[in-house]
Protein backbone atom coordinates (compact mmCIF):
# COMPACT_ATOMS: atom_id res chain seq x y z
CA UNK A 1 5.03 21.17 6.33
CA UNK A 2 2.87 22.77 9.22
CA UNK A 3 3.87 26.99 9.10
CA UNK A 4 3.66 26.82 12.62
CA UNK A 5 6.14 24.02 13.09
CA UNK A 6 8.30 25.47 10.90
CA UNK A 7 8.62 28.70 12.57
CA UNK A 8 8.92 26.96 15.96
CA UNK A 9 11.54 24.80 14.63
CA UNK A 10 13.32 27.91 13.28
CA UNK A 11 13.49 29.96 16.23
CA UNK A 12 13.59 27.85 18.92
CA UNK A 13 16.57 25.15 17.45
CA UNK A 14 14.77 22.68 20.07
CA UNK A 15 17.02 19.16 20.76
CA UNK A 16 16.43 16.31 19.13
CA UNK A 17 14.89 13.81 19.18
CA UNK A 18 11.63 15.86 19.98
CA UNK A 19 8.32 15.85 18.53
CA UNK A 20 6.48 19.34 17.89
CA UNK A 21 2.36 19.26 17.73
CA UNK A 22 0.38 22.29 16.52
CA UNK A 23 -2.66 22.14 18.86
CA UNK A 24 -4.40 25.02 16.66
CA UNK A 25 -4.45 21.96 14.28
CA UNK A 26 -5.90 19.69 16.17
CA UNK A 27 -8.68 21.60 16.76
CA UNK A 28 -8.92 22.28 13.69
CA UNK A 29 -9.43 18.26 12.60
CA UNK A 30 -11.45 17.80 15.19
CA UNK A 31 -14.00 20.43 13.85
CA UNK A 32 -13.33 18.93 10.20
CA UNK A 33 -14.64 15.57 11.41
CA UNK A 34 -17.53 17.27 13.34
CA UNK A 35 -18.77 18.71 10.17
CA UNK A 36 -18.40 15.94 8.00
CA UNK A 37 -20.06 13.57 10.54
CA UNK A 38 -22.54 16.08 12.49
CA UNK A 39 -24.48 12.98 13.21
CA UNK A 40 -21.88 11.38 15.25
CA UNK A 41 -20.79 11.96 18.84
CA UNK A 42 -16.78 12.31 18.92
CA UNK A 43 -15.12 10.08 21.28
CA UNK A 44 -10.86 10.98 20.94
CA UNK A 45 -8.94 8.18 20.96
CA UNK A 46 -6.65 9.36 23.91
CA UNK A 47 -4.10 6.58 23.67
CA UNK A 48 -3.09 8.30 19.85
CA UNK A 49 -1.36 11.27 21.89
CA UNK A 50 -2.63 12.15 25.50
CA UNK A 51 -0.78 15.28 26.12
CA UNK A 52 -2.49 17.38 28.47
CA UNK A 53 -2.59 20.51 25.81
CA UNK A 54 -4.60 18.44 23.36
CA UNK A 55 -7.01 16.86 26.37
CA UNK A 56 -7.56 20.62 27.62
CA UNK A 57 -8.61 21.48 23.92
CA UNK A 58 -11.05 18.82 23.24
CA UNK A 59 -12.64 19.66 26.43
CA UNK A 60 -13.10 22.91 25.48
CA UNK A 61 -14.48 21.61 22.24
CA UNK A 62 -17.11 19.33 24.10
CA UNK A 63 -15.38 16.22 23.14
CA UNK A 64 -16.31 12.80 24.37
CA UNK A 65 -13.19 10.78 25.28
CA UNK A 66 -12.19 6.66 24.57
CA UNK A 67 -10.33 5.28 27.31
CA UNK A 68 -8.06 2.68 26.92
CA UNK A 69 -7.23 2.21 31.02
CA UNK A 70 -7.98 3.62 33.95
CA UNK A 71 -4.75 5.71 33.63
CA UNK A 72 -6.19 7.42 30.63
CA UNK A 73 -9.58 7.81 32.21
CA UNK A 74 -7.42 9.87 35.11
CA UNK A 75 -6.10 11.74 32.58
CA UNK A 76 -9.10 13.03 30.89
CA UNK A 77 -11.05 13.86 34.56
CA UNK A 78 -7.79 16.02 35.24
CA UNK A 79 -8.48 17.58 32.05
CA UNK A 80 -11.58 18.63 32.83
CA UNK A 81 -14.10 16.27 31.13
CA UNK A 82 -17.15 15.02 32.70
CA UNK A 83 -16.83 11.19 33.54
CA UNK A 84 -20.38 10.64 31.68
CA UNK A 85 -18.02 12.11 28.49
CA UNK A 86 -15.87 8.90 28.97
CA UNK A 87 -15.87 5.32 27.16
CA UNK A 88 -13.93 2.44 28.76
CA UNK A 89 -13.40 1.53 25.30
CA UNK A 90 -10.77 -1.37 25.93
CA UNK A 91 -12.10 -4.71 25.80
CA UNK A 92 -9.55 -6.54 28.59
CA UNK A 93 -9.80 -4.29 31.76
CA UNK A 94 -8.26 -5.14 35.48
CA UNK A 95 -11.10 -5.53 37.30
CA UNK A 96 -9.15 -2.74 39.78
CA UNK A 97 -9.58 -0.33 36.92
CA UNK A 98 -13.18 -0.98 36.30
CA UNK A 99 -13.91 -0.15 40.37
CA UNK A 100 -12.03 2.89 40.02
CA UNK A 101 -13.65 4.48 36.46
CA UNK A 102 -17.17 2.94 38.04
CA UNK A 103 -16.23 5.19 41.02
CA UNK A 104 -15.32 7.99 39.59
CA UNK A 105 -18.82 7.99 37.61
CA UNK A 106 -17.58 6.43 34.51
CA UNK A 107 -20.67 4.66 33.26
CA UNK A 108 -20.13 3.47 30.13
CA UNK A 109 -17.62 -0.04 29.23
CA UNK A 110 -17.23 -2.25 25.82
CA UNK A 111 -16.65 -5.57 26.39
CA UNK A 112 -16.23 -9.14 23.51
CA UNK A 113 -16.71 -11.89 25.75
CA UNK A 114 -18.36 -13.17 28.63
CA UNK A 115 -16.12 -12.91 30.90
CA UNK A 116 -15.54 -9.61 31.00
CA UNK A 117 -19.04 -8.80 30.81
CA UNK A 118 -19.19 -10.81 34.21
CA UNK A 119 -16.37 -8.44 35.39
CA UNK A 120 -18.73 -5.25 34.84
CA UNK A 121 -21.81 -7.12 36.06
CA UNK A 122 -20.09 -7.42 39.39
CA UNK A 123 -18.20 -4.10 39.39
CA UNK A 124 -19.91 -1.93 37.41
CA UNK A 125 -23.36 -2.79 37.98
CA UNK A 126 -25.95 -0.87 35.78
CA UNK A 127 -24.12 0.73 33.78
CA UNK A 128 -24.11 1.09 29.51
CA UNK A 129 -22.59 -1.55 27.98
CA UNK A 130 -21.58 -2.30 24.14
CA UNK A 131 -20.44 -5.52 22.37
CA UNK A 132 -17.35 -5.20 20.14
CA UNK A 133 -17.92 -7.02 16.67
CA UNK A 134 -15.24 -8.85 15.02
CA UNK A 135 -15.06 -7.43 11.04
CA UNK A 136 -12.81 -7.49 8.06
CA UNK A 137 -10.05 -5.10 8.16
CA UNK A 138 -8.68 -6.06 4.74
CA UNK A 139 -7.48 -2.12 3.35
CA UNK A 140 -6.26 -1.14 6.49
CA UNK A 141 -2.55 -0.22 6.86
CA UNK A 142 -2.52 -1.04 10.23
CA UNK A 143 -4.89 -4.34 11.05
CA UNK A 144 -7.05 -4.80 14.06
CA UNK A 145 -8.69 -7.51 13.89
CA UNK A 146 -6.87 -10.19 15.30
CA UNK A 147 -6.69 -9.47 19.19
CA UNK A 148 -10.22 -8.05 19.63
CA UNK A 149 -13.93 -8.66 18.64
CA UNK A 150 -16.59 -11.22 18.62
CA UNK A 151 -18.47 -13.29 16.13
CA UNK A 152 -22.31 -11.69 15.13
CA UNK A 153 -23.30 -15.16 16.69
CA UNK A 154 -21.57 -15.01 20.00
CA UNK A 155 -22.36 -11.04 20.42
CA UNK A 156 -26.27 -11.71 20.71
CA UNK A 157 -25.84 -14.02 23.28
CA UNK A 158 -23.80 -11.75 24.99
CA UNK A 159 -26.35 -8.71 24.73
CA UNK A 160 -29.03 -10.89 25.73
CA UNK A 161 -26.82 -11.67 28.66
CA UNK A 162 -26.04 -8.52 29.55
CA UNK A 163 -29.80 -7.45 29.84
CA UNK A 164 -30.42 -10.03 32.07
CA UNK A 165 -26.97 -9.43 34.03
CA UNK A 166 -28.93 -5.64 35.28
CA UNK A 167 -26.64 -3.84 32.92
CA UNK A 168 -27.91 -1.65 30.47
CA UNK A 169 -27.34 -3.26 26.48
CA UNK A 170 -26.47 0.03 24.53
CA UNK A 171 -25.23 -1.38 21.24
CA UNK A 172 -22.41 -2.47 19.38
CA UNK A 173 -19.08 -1.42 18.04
CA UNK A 174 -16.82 -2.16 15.34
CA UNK A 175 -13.33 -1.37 13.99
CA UNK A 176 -12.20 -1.29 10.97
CA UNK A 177 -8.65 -1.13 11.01
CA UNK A 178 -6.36 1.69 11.76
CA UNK A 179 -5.44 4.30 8.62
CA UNK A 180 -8.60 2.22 6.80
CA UNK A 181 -8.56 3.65 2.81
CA UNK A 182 -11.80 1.65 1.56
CA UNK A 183 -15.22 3.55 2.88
CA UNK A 184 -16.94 0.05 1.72
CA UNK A 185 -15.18 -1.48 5.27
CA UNK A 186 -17.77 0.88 6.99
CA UNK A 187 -20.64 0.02 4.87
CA UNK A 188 -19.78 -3.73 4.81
CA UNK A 189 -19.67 -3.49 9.00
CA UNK A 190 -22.61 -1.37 9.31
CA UNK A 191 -24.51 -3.81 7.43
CA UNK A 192 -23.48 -6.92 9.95
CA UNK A 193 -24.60 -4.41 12.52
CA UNK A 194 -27.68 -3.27 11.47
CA UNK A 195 -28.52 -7.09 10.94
CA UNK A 196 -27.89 -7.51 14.60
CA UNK A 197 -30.03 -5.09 15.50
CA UNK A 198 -32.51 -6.75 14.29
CA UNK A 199 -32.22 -9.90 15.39
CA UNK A 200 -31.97 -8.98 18.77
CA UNK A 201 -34.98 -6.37 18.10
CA UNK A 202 -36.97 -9.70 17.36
CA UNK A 203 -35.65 -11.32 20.70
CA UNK A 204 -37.16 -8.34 22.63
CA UNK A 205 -33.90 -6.61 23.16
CA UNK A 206 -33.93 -3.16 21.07
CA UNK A 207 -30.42 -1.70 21.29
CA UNK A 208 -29.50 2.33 20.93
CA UNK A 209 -26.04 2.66 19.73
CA UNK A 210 -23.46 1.78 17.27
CA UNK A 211 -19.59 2.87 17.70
CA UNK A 212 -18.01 3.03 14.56
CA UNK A 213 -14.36 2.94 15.86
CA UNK A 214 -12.31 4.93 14.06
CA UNK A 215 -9.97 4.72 11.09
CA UNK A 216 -9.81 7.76 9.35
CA UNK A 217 -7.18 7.88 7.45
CA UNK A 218 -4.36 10.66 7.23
CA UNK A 219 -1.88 11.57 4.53
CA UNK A 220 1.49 10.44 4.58
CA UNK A 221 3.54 9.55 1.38
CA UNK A 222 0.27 9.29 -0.32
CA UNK A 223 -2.81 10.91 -0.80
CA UNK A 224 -6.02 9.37 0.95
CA UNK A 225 -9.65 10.04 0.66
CA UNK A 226 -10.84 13.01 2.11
CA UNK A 227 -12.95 12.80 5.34
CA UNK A 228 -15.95 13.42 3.38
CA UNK A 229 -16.01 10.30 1.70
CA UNK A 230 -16.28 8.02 4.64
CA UNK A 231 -19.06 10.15 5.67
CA UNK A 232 -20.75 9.99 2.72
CA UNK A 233 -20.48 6.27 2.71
CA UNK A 234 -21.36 5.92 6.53
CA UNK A 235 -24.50 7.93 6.17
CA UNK A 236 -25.73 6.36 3.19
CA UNK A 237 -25.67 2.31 4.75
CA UNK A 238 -27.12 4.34 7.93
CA UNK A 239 -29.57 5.51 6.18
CA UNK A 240 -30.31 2.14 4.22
CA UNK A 241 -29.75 0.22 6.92
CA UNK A 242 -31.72 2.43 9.95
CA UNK A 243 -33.98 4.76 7.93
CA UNK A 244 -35.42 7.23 10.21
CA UNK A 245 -35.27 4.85 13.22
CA UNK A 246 -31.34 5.64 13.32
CA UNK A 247 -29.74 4.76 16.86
CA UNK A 248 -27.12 7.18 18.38
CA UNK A 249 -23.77 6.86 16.72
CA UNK A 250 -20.10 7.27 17.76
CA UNK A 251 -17.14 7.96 16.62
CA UNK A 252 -13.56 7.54 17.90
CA UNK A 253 -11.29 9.18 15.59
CA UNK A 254 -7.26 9.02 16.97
CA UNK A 255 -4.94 9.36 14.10
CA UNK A 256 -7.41 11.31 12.06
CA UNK A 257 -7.53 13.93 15.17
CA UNK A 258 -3.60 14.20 15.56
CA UNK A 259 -2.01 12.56 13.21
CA UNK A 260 -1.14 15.43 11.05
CA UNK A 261 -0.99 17.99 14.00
CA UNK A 262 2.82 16.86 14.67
CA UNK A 263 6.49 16.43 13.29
CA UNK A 264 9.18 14.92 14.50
CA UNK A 265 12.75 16.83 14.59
CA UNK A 266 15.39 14.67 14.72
CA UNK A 267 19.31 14.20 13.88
CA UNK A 268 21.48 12.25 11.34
CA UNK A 269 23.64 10.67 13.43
CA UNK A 270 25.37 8.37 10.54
CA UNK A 271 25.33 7.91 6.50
CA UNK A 272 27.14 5.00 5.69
CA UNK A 273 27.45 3.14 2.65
CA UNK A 274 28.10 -0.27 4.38
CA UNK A 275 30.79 -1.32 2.02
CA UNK A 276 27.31 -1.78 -0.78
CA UNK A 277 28.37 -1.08 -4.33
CA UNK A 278 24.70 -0.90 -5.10
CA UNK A 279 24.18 2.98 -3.79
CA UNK A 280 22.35 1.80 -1.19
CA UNK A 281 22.95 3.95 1.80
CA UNK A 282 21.96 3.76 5.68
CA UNK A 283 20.82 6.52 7.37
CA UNK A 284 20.79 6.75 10.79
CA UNK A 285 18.67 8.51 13.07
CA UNK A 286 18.63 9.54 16.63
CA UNK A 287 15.22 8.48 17.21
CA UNK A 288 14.10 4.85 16.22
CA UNK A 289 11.76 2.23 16.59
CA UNK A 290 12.08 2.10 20.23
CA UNK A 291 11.78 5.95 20.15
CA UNK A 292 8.38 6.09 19.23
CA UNK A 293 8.57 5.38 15.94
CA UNK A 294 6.82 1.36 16.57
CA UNK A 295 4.45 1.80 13.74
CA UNK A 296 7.13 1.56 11.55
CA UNK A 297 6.96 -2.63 12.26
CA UNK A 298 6.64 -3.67 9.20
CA UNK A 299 6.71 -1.06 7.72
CA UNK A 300 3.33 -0.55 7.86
CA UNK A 301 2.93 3.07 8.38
CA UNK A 302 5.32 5.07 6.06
CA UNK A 303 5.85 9.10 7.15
CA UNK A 304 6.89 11.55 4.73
CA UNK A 305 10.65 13.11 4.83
CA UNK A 306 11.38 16.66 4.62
CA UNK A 307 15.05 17.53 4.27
CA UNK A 308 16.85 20.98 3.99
CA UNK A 309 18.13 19.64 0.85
CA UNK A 310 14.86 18.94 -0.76
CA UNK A 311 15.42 18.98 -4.83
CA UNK A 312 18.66 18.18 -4.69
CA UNK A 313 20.24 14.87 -6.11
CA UNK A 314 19.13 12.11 -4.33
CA UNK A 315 19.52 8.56 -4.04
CA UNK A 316 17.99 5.28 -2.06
CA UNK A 317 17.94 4.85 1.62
CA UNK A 318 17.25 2.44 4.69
CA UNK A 319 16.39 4.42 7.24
CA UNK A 320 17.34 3.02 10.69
CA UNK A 321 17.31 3.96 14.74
CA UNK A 322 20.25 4.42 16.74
CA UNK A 323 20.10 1.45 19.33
CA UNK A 324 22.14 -1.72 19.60
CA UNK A 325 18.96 -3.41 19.00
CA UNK A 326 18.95 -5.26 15.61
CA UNK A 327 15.35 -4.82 15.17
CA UNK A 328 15.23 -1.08 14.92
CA UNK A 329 15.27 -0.42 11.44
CA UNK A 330 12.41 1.85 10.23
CA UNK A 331 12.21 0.91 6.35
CA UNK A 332 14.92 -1.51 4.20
CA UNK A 333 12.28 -2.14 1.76
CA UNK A 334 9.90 0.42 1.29
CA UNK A 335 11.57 3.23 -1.56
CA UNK A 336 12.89 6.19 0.30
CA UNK A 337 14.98 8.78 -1.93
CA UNK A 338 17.00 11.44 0.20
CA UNK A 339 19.96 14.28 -0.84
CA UNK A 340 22.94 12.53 -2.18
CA UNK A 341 24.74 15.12 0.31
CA UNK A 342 23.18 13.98 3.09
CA UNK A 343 25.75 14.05 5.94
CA UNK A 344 25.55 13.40 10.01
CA UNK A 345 24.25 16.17 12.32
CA UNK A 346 22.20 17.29 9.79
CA UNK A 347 18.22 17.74 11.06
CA UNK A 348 15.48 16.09 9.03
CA UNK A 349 11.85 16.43 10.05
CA UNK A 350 9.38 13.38 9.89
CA UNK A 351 5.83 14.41 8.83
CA UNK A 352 2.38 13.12 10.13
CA UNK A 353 3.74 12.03 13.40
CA UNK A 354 1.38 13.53 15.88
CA UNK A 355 -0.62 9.89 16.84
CA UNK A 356 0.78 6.62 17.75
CA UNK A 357 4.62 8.21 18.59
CA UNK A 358 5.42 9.59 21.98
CA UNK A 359 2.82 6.91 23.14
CA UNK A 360 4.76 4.10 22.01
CA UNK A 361 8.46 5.70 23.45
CA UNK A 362 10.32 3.35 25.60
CA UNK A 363 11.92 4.13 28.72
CA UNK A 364 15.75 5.03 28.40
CA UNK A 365 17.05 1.61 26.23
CA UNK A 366 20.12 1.90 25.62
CA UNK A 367 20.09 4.65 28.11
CA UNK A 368 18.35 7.15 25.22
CA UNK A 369 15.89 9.76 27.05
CA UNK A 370 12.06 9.27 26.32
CA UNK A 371 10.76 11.50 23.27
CA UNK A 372 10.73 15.39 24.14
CA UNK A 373 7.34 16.73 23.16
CA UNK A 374 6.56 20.49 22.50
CA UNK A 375 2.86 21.68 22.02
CA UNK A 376 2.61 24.86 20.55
């Protein structure tokens, strides 16, 4: 566990449910992922944790920012950042928040069909434009590629469009999948790209850009590839693909920035063996699905455990939230082992939580207080 935390944790005894983010960490991902990808502009995923500490850090760094509303673009020009920094990078906008990013200088804004394109013709007029591509997300933990994303097909008509629309075709974008562990998803995707490219070079259209989402994964019960890798493996179909004639390329890392920067301190409120002969125990915690911890839905994303009990006998676990609500059980079926000892008011600490958390905190069901958030 983060030194930092630990020590924070230690003398400060902070309530819980509360989640604790090192932003000396952050930084230091954010460098990691400059260095492996020095090619690539950074664009932070602010809807993985926009905190004001971490948005003041990155724009000290020079980070570019990916917007997912107009709320979020507020955020980052009260950070600091310059609005030409700033990607509208959610493909189904209000057409009140594309006047207001357009107005506050905003000037770039992905879009997947033609309708929204229409949308920034009218109310965004001129500005940089990208198409998001539909591709295969198939070693992803956490799947994106149901709600978003066009067919290869249906995006050049749509670039072509745009072009003749005034605005200003800049390229195309892709994603992966969230917590993505196969680097071939980026070379499969940058090949469906770079055939794109040119196509609509042939048609008269030469585009600039590609956005290669984000991804990255980040260690939780398992180990993952290291950043290097992907890089490796995105340079190399860049290079195949682009040879010296390479267009500008983006990044927008969330998880991979975060993700490991934070911990989240919480309570047992209950053990209870449920009447189960089979050892079987349910632990419950005062911080839940509905607490921030929605990733756990289906128990797709599974955070490591730290316990001050660690090496002593343990035993198998569900792991469940503290509401009324049937549905907020973290994991029943994934294997989680904890001290046989384990007993109520007892703190536990849930690794890798810094992205995708206080984000996703509801407000006050059941009458439970929204996440408490320290950045040290």
């Amino acid at each position: 566990m983060n030194p930092k935390i630990t020590r924070f944790i230690a003398e400060k005894n902070p309530a819980t449910p509360c989640l604790v983010v090192d932003v000396d960490e952050v930084e230091a991902r954010y460098r990691a992922l400059g260095q492996a990808l020095p090619q690539a502009r950074i664009y932070y995923a602010v809807k993985a944790n926009p905190a004001r500490p971490i948005l003041d850090r990155l724009v000290g760094l020079g980070s570019c920012f990916d917007a997912a509303s107009w709320e979020e673009v507020s955020l980052c020009l009260q950070a600091g950042a310059d609005p030409a920094a700033i990607s509208f990078g959610n493909t189904v906008k209000k057409v009140s928040a594309i006047r207001a990013a357009y107005e506050a200088g905003v000037r770039m804004f992905v879009f997947d069909c033609r309708e929204e394109l229409e949308k920034l013709a009218r109310h965004a007029p001129g500005s940089r434009v990208y198409c998001r591509l539909l591709v295969d997300n198939y070693a992803a933990e956490w799947p994106l590629s149901r709600k978003f994303g066009t067919t290869v097909e249906s995006a050049r008509d749509l670039m072509l469009a745009a072009r003749d629309m005034g605005l200003d075709p800049y390229g195309l974008s892709f994603h992966v999948g969230s917590q993505q562990l196969s680097a071939e998803a980026y070379e499969v995707a940058i090949a469906r790209v770079a055939s794109l490219f040119t196509d609509l070079s042939a048609a008269g259209l030469d585009l600039r850009m590609i956005n290669l989402g984000g991804g990255f994964p980040i260690r939780y019960r398992e180990d993952v590839p290291e950043i290097d890798h992907f890089a490796e493996a995105i340079f190399g179909a860049m290079t195949e693909h682009f040879g010296n004639a390479m267009p500008d390329m983006l990044v927008e890392p969330g998880r991979f920035i975060v993700g490991e920067a934070g911990v989240v301190h919480t309570e047992v409120v209950l053990v209870s063996a449920r009447g189960r002969t089979d050892g079987l125990r349910w632990v419950y915690l005062d911080i839940g699905r509905f607490g921030g911890l929605a990733e756990t839905e289906n128990e797709s994303i599974r955070y490591a455990i730290r316990t001050g009990r660690d090496g002593a006998p343990s035993g198998p676990v569900a792991l469940a939230g503290p509401t009324c609500d049937g549905a907020d059980i973290l994991y029943e079926k994934t294997r989680y082992d904890l001290p046989l000892d384990l007993e109520s008011g007892e703190v536990i600490d849930l690794l890798g939580t810094g992205a995708y958390v206080s984000t996703y905190c509801s407000t006050r069901f059941n009458g439970f207080a929204p996440l408490a958030e320290h950045y040290i």
